[in-house]
C-alpha atoms as a PDB file:
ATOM      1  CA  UNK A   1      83.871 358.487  89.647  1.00  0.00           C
ATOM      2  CA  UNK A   2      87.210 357.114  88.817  1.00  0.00           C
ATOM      3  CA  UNK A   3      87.635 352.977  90.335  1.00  0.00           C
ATOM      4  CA  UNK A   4      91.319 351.799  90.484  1.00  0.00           C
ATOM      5  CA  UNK A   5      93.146 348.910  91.539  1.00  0.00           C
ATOM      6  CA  UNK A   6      90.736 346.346  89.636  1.00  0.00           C
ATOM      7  CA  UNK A   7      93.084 343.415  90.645  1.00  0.00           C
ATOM      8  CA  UNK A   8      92.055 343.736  94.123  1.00  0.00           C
ATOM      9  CA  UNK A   9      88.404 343.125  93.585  1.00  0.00           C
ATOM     10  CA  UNK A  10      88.819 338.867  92.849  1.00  0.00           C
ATOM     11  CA  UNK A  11      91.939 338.052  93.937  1.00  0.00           C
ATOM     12  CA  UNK A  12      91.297 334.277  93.985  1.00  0.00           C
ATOM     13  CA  UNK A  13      90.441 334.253  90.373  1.00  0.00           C
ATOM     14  CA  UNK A  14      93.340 335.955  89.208  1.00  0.00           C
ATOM     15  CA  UNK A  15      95.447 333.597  91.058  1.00  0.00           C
ATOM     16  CA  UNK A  16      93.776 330.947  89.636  1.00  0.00           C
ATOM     17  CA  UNK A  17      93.800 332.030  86.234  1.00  0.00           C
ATOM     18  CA  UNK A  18      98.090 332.574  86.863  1.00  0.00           C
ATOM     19  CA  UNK A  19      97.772 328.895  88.584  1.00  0.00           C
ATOM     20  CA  UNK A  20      96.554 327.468  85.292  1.00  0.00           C
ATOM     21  CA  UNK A  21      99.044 329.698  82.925  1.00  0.00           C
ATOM     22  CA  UNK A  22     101.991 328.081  84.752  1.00  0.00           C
ATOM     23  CA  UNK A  23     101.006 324.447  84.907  1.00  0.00           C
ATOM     24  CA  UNK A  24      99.905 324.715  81.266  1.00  0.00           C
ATOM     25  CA  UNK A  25     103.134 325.967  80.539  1.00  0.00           C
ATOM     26  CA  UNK A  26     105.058 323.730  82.526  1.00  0.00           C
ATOM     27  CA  UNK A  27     102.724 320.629  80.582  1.00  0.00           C
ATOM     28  CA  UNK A  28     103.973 322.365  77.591  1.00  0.00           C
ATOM     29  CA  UNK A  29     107.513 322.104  78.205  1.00  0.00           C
ATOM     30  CA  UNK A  30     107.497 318.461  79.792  1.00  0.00           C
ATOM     31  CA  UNK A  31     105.933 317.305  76.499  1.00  0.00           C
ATOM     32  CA  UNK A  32     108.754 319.418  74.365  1.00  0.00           C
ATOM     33  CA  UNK A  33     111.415 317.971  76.831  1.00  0.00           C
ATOM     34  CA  UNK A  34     110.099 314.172  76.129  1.00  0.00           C
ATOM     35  CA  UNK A  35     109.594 315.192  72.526  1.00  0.00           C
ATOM     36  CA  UNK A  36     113.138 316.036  72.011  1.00  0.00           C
ATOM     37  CA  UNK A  37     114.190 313.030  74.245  1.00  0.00           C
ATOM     38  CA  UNK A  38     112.631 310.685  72.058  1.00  0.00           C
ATOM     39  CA  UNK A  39     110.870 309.156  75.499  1.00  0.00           C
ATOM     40  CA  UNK A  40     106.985 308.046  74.025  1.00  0.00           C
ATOM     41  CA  UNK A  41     104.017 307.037  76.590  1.00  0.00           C
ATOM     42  CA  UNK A  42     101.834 305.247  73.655  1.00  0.00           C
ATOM     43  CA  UNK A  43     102.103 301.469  73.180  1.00  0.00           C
ATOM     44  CA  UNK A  44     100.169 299.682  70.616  1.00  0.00           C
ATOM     45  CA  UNK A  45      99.336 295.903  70.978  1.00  0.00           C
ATOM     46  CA  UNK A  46      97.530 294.355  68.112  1.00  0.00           C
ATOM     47  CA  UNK A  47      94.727 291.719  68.672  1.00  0.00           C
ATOM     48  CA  UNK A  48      94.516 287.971  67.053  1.00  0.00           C
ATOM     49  CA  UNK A  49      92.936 289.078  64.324  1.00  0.00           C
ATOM     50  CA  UNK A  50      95.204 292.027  63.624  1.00  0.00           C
ATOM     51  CA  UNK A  51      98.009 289.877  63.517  1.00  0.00           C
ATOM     52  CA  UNK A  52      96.156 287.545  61.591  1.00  0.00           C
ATOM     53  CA  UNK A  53      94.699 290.279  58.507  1.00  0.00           C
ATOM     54  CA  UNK A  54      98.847 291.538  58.995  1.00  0.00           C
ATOM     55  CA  UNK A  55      99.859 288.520  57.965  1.00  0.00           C
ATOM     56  CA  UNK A  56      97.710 287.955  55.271  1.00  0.00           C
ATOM     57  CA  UNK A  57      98.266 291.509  53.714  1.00  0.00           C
ATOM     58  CA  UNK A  58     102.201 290.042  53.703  1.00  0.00           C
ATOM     59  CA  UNK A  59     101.521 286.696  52.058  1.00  0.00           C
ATOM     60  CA  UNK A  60      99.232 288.839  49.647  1.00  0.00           C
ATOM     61  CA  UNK A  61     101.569 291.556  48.836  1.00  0.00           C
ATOM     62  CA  UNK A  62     104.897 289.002  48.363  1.00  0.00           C
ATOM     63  CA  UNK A  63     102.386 286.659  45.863  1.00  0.00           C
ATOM     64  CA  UNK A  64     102.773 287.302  42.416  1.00  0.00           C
ATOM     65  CA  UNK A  65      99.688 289.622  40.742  1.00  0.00           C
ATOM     66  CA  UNK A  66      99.866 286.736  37.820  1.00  0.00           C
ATOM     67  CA  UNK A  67     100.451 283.132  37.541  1.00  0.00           C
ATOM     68  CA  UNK A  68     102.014 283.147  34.628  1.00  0.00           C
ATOM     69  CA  UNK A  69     102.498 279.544  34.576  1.00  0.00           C
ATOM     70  CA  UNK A  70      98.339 279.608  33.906  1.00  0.00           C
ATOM     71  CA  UNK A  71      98.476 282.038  31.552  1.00  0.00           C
ATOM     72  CA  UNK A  72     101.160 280.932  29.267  1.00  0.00           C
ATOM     73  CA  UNK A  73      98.764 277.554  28.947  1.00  0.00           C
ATOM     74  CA  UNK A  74      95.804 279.473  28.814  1.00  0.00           C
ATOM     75  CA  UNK A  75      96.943 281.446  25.606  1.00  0.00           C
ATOM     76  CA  UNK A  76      98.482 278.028  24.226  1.00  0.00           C
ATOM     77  CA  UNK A  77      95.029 276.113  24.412  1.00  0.00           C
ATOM     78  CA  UNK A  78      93.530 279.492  22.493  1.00  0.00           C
ATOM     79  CA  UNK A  79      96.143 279.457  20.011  1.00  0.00           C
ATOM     80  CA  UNK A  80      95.636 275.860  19.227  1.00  0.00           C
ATOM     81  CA  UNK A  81      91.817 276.088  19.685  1.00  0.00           C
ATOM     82  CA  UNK A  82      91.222 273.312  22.543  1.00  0.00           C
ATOM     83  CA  UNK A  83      90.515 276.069  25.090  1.00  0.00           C
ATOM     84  CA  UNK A  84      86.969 275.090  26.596  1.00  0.00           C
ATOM     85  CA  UNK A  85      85.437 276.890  29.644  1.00  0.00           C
ATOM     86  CA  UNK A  86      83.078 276.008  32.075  1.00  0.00           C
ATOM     87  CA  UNK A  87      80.342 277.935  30.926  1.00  0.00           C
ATOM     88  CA  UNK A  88      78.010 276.961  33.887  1.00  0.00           C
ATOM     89  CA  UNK A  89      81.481 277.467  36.410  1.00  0.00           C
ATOM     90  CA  UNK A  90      81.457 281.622  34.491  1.00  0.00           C
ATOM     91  CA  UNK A  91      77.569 282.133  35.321  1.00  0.00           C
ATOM     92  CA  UNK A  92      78.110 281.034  38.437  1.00  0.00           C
ATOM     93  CA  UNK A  93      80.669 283.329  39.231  1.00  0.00           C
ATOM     94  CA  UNK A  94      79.271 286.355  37.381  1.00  0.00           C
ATOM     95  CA  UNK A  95      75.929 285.846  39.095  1.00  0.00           C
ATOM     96  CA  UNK A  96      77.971 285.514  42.568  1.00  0.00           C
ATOM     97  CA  UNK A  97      80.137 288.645  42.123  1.00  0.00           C
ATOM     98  CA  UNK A  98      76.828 291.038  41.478  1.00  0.00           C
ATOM     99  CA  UNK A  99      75.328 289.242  44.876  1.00  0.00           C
ATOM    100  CA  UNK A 100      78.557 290.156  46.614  1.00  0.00           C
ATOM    101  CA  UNK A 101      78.144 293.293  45.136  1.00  0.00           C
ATOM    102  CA  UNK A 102      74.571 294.056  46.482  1.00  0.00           C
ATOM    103  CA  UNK A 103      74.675 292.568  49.908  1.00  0.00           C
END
């Protein structure tokens, strides 16, 4: 037994399934269209904070990584041997920094 015409059997799916082929296609080429239009949907709004940390991040990155007005006295009180830290300020921070590093 030979069965023909297959198409006939669920006509409602295959137009459904040719239904979704074109609107898929016709998404596709709206999005190329905007795409080459330079036209965008997305918007991005940032919060207090954001603004906030953004600001920040500037101020950090436009600081200088040394103070070398610090430095340069620093190395002057070595040189000449007056240079005296605050031992207790040190452990303090040392003891601090591995806290910070645990929690």
């Amino acid at each position: 037994m030979e069965i023909k015409n297959l198409n006939g059997l669920n006509p409602y799916a295959n137009q459904k399934v040719q239904q979704e082929a074109t609107a898929k296609a016709a998404e596709t080429s709206r999005q190329t269209a905007q795409k080459a239009a330079g036209e965008s949907n997305d918007v991005v709004q940032l919060s207090g904070d954001g603004k906030l940390l953004a600001a920040a991040m500037s101020s950090a990155k436009d600081a200088p990584d040394v103070r070398a007005a610090k430095v340069r006295e620093l190395k002057e009180q070595v040189k000449n041997g007056t240079y005296k830290p605050d031992i207790e300020k040190a452990a303090r921070n040392l003891i601090r920094d591995d806290l910070d590093q645990i929690l």
